[in-house]
C-alpha atoms as a PDB file:
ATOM      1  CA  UNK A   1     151.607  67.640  82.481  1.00  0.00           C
ATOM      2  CA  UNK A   2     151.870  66.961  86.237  1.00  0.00           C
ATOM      3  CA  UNK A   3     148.925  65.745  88.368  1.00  0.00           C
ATOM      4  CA  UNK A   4     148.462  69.622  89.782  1.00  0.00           C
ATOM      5  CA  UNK A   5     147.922  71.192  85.910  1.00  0.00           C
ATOM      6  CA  UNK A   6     145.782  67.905  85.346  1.00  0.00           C
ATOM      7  CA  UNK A   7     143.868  68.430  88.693  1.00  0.00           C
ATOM      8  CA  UNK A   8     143.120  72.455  87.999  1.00  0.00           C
ATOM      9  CA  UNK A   9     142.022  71.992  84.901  1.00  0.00           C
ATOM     10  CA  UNK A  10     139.245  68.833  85.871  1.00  0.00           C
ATOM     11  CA  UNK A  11     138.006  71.034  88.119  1.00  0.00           C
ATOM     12  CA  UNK A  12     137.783  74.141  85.865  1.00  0.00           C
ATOM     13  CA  UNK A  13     136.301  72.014  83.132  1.00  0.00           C
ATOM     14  CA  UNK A  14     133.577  71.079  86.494  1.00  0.00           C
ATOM     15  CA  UNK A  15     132.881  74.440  87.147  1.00  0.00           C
ATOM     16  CA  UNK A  16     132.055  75.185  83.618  1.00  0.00           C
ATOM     17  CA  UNK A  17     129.768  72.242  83.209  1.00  0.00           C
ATOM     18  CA  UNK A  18     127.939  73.187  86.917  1.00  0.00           C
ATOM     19  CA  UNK A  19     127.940  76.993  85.182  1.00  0.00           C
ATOM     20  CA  UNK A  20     125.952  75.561  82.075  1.00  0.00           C
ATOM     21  CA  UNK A  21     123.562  72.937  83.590  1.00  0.00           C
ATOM     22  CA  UNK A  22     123.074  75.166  86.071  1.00  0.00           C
ATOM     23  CA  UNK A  23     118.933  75.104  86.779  1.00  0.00           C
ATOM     24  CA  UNK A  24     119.240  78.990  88.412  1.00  0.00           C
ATOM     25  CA  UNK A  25     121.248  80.286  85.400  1.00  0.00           C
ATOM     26  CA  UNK A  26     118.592  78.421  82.628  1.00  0.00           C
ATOM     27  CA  UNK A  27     116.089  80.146  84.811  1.00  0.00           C
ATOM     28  CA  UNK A  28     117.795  83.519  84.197  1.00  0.00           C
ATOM     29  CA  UNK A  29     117.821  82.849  80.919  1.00  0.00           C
ATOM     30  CA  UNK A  30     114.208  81.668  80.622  1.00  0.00           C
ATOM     31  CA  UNK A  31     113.554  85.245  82.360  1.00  0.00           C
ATOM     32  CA  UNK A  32     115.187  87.577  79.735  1.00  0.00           C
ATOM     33  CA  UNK A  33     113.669  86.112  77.163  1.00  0.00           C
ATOM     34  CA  UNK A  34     110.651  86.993  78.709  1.00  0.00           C
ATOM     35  CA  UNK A  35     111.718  90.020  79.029  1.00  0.00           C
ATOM     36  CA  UNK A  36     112.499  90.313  75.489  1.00  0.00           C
ATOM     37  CA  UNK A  37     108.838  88.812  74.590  1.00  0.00           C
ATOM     38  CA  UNK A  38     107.176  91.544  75.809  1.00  0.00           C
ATOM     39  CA  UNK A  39     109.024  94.377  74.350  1.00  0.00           C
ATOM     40  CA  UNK A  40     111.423  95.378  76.872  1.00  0.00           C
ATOM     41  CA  UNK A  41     115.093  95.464  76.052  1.00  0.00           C
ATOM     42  CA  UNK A  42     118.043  95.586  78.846  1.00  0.00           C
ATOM     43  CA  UNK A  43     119.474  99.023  79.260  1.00  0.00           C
ATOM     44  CA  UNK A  44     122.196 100.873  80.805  1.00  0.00           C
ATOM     45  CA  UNK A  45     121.826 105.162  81.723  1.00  0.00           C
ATOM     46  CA  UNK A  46     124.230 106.588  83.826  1.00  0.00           C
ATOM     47  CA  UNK A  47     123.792 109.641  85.885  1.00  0.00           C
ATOM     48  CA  UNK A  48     125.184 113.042  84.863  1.00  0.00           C
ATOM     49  CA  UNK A  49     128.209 113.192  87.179  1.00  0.00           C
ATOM     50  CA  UNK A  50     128.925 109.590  85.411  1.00  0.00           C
ATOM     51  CA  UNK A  51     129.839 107.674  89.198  1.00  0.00           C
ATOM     52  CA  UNK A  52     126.398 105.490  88.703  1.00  0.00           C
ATOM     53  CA  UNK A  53     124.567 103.776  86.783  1.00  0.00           C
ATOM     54  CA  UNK A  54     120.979 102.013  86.992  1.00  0.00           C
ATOM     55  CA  UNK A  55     120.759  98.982  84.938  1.00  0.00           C
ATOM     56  CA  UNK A  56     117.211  98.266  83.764  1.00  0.00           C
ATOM     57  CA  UNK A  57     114.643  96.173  81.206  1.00  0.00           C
ATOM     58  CA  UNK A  58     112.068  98.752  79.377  1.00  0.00           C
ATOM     59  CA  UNK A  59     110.349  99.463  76.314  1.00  0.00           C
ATOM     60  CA  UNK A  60     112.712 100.829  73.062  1.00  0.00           C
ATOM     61  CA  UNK A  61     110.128 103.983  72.586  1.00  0.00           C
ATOM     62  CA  UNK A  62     107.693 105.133  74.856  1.00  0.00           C
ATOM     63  CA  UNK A  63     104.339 104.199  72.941  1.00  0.00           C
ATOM     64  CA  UNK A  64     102.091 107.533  73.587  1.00  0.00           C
ATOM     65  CA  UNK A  65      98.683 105.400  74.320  1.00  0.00           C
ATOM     66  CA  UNK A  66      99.908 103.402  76.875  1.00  0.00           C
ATOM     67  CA  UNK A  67     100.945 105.050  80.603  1.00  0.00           C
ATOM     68  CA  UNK A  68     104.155 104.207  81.700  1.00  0.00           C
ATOM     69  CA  UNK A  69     104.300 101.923  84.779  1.00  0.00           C
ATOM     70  CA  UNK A  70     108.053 101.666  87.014  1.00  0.00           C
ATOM     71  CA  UNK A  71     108.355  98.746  88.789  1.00  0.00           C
ATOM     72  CA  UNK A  72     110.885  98.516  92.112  1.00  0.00           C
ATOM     73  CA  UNK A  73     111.976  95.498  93.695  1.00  0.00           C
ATOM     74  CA  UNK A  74     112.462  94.273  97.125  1.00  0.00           C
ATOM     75  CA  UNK A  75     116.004  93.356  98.922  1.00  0.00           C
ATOM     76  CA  UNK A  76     118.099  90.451  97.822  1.00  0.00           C
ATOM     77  CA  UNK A  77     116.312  90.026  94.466  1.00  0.00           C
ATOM     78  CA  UNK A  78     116.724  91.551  90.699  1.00  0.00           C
ATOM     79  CA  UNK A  79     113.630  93.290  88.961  1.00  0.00           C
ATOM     80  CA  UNK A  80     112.775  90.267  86.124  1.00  0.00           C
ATOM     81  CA  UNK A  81     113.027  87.849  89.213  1.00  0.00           C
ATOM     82  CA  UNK A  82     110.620  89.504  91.475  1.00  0.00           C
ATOM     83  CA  UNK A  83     108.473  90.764  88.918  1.00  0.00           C
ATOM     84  CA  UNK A  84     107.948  87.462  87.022  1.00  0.00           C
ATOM     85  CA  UNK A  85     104.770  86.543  87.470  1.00  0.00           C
ATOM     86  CA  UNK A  86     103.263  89.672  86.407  1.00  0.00           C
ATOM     87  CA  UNK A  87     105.693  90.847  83.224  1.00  0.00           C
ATOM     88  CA  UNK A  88     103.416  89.516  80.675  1.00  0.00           C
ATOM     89  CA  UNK A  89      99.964  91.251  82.210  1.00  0.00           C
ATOM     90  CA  UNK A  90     101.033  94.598  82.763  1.00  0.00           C
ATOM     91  CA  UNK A  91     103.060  94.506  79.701  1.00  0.00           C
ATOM     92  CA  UNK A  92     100.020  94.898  77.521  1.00  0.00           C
ATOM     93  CA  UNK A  93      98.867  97.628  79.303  1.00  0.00           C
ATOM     94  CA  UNK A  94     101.673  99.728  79.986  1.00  0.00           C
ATOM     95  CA  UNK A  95     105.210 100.350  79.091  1.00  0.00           C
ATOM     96  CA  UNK A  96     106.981  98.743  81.996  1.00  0.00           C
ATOM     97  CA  UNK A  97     110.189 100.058  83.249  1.00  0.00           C
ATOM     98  CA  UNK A  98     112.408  97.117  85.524  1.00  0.00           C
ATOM     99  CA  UNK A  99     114.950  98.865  87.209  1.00  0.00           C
ATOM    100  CA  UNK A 100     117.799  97.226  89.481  1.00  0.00           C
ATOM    101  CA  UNK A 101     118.523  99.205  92.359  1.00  0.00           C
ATOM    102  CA  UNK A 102     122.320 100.072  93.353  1.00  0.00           C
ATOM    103  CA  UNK A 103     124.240  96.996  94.052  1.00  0.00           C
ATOM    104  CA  UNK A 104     121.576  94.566  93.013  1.00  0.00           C
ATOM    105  CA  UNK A 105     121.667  93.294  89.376  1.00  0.00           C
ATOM    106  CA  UNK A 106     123.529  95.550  86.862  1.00  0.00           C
ATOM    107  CA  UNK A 107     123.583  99.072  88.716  1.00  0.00           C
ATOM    108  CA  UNK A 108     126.291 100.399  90.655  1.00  0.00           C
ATOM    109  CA  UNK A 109     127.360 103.572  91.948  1.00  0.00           C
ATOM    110  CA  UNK A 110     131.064 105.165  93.323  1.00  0.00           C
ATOM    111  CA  UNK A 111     128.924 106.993  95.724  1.00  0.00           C
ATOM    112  CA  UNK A 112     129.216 106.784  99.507  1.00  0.00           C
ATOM    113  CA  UNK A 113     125.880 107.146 100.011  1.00  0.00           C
ATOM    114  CA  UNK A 114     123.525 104.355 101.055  1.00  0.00           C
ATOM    115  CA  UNK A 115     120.642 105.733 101.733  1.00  0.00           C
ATOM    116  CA  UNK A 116     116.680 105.275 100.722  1.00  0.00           C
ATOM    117  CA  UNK A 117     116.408 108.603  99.739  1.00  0.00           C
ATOM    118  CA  UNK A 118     119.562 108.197  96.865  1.00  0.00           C
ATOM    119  CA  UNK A 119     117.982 105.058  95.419  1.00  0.00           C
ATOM    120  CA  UNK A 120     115.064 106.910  94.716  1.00  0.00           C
ATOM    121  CA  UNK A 121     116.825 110.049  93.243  1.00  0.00           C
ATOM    122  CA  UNK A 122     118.922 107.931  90.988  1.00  0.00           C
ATOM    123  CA  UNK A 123     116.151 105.743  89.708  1.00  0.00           C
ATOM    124  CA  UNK A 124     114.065 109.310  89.461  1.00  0.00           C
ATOM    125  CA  UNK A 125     117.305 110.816  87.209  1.00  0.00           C
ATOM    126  CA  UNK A 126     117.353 107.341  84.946  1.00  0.00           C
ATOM    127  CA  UNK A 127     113.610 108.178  83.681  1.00  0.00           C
ATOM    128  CA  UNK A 128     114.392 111.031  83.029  1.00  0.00           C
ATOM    129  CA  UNK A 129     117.399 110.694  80.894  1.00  0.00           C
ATOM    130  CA  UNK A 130     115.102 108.197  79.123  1.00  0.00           C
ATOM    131  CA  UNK A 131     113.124 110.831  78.305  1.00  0.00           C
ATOM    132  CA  UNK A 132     109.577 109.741  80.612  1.00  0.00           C
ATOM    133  CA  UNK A 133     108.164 113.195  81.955  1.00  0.00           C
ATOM    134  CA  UNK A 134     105.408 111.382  83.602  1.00  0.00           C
ATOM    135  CA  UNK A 135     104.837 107.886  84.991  1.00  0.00           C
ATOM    136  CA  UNK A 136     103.218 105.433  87.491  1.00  0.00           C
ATOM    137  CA  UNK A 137     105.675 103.888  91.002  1.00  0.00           C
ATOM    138  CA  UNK A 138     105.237 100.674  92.584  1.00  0.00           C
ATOM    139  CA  UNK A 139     107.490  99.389  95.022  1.00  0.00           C
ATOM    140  CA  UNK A 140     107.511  95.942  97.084  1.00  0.00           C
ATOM    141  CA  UNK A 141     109.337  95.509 100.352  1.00  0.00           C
ATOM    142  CA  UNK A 142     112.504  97.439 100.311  1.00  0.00           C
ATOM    143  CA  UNK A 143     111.222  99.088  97.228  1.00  0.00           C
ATOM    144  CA  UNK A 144     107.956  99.813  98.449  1.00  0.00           C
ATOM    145  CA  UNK A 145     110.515 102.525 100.464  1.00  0.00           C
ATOM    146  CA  UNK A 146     111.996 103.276  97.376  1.00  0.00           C
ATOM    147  CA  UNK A 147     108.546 104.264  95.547  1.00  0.00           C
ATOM    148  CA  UNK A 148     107.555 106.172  99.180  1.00  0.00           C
ATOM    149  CA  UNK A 149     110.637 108.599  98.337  1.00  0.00           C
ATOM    150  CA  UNK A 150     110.185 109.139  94.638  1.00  0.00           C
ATOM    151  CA  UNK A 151     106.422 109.888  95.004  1.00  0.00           C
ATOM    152  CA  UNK A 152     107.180 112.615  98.006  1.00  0.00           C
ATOM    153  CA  UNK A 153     110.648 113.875  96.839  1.00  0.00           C
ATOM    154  CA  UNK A 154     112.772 112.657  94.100  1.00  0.00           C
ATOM    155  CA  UNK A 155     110.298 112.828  91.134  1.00  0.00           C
ATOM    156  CA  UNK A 156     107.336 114.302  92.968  1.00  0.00           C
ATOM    157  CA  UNK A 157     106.535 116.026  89.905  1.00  0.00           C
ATOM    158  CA  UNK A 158     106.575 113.034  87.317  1.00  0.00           C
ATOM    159  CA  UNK A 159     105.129 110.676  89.532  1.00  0.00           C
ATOM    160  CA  UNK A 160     101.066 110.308  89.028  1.00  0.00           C
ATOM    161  CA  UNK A 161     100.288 107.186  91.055  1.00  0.00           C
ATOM    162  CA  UNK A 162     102.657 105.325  94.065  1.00  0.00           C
ATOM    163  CA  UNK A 163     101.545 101.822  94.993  1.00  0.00           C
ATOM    164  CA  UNK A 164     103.616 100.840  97.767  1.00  0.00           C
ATOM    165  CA  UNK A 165     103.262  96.603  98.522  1.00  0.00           C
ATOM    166  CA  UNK A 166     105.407  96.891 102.113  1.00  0.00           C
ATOM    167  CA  UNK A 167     105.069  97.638 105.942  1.00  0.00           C
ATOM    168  CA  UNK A 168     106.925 100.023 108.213  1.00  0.00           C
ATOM    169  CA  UNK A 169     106.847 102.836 105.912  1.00  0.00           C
ATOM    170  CA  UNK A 170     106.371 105.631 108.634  1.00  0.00           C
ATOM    171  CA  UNK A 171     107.469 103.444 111.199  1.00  0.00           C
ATOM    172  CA  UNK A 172     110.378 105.238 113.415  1.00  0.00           C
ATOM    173  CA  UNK A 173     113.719 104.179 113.802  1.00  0.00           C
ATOM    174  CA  UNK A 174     112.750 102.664 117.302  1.00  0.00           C
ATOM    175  CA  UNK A 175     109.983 101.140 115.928  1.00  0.00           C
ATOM    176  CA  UNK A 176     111.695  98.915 113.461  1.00  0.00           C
ATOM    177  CA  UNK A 177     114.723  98.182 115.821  1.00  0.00           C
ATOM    178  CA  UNK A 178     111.817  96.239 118.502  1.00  0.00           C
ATOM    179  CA  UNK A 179     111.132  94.666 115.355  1.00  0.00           C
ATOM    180  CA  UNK A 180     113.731  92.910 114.072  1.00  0.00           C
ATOM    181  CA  UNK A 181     114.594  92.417 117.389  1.00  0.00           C
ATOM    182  CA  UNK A 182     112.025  89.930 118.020  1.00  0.00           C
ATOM    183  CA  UNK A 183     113.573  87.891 115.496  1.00  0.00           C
ATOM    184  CA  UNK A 184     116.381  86.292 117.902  1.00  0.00           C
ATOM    185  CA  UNK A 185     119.255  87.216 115.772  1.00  0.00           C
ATOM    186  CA  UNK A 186     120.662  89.467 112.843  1.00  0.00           C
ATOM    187  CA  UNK A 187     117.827  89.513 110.153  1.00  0.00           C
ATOM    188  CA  UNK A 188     120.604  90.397 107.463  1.00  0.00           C
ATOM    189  CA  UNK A 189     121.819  87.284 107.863  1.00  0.00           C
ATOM    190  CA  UNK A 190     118.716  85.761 106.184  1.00  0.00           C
ATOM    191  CA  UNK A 191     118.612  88.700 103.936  1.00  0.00           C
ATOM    192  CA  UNK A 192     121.526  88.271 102.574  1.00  0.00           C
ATOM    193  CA  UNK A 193     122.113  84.402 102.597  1.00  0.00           C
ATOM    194  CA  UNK A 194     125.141  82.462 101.854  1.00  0.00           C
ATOM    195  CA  UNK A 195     123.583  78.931 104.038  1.00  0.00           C
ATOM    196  CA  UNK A 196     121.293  77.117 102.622  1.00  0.00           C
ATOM    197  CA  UNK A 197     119.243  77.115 105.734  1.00  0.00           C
ATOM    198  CA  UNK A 198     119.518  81.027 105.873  1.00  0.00           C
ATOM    199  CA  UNK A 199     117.702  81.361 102.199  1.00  0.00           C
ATOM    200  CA  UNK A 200     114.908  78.855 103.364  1.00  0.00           C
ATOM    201  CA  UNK A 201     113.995  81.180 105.980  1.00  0.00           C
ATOM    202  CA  UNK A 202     113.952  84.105 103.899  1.00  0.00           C
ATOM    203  CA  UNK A 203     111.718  81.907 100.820  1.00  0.00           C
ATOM    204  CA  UNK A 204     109.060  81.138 103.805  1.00  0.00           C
ATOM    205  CA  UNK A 205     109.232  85.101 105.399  1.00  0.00           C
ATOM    206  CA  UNK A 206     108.936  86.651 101.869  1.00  0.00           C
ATOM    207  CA  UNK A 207     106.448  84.112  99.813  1.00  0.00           C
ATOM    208  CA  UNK A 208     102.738  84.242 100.395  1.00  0.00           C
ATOM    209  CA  UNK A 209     103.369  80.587  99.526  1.00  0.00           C
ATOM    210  CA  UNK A 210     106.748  79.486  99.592  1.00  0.00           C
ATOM    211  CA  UNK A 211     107.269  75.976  98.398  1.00  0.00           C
ATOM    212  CA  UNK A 212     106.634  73.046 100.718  1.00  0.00           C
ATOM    213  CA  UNK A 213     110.107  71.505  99.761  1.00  0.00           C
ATOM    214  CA  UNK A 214     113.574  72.408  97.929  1.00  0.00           C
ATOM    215  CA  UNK A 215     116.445  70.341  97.343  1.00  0.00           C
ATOM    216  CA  UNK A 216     119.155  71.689  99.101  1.00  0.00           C
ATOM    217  CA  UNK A 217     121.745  71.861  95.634  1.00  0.00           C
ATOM    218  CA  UNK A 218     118.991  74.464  94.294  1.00  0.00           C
ATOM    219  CA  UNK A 219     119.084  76.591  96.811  1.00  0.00           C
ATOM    220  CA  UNK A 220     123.560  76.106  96.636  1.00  0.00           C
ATOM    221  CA  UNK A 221     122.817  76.960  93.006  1.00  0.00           C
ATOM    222  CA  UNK A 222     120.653  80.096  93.643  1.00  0.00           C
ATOM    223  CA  UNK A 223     123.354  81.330  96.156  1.00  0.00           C
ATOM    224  CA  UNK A 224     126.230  80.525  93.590  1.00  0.00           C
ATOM    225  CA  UNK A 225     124.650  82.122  90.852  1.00  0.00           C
ATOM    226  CA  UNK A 226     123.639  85.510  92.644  1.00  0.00           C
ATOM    227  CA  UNK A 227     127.104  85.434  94.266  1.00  0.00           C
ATOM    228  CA  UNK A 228     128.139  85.663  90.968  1.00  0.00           C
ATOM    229  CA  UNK A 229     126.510  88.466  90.112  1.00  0.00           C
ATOM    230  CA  UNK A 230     128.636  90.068  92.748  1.00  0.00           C
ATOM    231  CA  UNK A 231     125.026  89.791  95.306  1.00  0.00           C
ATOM    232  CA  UNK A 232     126.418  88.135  98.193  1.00  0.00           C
ATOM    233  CA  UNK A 233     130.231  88.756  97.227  1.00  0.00           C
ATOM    234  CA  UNK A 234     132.090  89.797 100.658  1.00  0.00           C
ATOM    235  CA  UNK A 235     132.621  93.345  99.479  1.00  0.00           C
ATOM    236  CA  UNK A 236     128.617  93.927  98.254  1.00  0.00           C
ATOM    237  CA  UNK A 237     127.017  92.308 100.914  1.00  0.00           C
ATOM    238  CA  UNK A 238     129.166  94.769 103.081  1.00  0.00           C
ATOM    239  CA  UNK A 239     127.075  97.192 101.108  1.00  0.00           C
ATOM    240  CA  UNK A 240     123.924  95.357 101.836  1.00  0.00           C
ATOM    241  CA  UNK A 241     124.396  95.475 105.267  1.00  0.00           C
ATOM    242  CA  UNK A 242     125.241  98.622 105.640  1.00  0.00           C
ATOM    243  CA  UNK A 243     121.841  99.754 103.517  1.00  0.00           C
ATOM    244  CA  UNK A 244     119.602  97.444 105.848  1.00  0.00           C
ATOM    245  CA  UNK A 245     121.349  98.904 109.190  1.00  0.00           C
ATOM    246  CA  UNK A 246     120.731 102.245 107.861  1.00  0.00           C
ATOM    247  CA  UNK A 247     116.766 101.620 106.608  1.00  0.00           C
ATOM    248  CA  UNK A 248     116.342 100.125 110.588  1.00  0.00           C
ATOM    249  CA  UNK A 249     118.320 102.413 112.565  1.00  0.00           C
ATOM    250  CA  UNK A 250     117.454 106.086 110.910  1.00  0.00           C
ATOM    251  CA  UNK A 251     114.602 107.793 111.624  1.00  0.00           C
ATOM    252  CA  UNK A 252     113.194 109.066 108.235  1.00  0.00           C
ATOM    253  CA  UNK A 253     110.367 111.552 109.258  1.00  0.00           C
ATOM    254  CA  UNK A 254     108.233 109.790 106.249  1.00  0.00           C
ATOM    255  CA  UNK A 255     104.090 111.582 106.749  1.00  0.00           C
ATOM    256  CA  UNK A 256     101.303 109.659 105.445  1.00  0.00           C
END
């Protein structure tokens, strides 16, 4: 065996030891199992023309006494990471429904279209297939848009009660342009972070109280492991990008 086969196959044997001690990943893990804790089960429904599908963690059966609750997540995260800390409460209460939107998590879609307003259709068509006629939104951040759309449009009719955690919502196109202008620089760059530096500026923008210190081969790890789940590949973040330019630069005639 020459010192090139030796050589490839250290550093595969590496990568498979950083993929199992991997802090992130045991995190992940530590996640779905509480997922699995309180009742809710991964699942997979694809729409009727059979181009997407929305990946997502909910109840087996819908348990008549308890309302059902959907839960939307923000940009750059999954639904079991930003919902963490409140899984377990609302659990008992309600039968929770975790969806990932397109291109974050599980769900995908062949579709061309990027907008706010097919997120919330395709999340809308997923209850349904499950078989919920009638259910409770609530969307942070880039869901809180989500939630917005579903409550006025997409599911207008199954949705009781919207809860939208998230700014800008009828804000026009111009609007939002001055403000991500005032950053200095390209916010998708910190949206969709592949520096180390970049995703410390997004933890102290997004977290009411982001932690006072990291070690920087966390924060590698974190980008590593949602680069693996194709997050901040070349080709998705491409997507990203092109969903963030679009929720900044359209004008979408929202009424509150």
């Amino acid at each position: 065996m020459g010192k090139t086969s030796k050589k490839h196959h250290l550093d595969l044997l590496l990568y498979h030891l950083r993929r199992l001690l991997s802090p992130i990943r045991l995190k992940e893990l530590a996640l779905s199992l509480l997922l699995l804790l309180c009742g809710l089960y991964p699942r997979t429904v694809s729409s009727s023309c059979g181009t997407t599908k929305i990946h997502l963690w909910g109840p087996r059966r819908r348990r008549p006494d308890r309302p059902a609750l959907v839960l939307i997540h923000g940009f750059g995260v999954f639904s079991k990471w930003q919902f963490e800390g409140q899984i377990a409460s609302l659990s008992r209460r309600f039968d929770l429904y975790l969806p990932d939107l397109l291109f974050f998590g599980g769900s995908a879609t062949a579709d061309e279209n990027r907008s706010v307003e097919f997120q919330a259709r395709c999340v809308a068509e997923a209850m349904r297939k499950l078989g919920v006629e009638r259910y409770s939104v609530a969307g942070v951040s880039y869901g809180g848009f989500v939630a917005f759309r579903m409550a006025a449009s997409a599911a207008e009719k199954e949705v009781e009660r919207v809860v939208i955690i998230t700014a800008g919502i009828a804000a026009t196109a111009t609007e939002r342009r001055k403000m991500t202008a005032r950053e200095g620089r390209d916010v998708a760059e910190w949206l969709l972070p592949t520096a180390v530096e970049d995703l410390r500026i997004l933890f102290r923008r997004c977290m009411y109280r982001p932690p006072t210190w990291l070690p920087a081969f966390l924060l590698r790890d974190f980008i590593e492991v949602f680069a693996g789940n194709c997050l901040y590949s070349i080709f998705f973040s491409a997507f990203h990008r092109n969903v963030f330019h679009l929720l900044v630069n359209v004008d979408n005639n929202y009424k509150i």
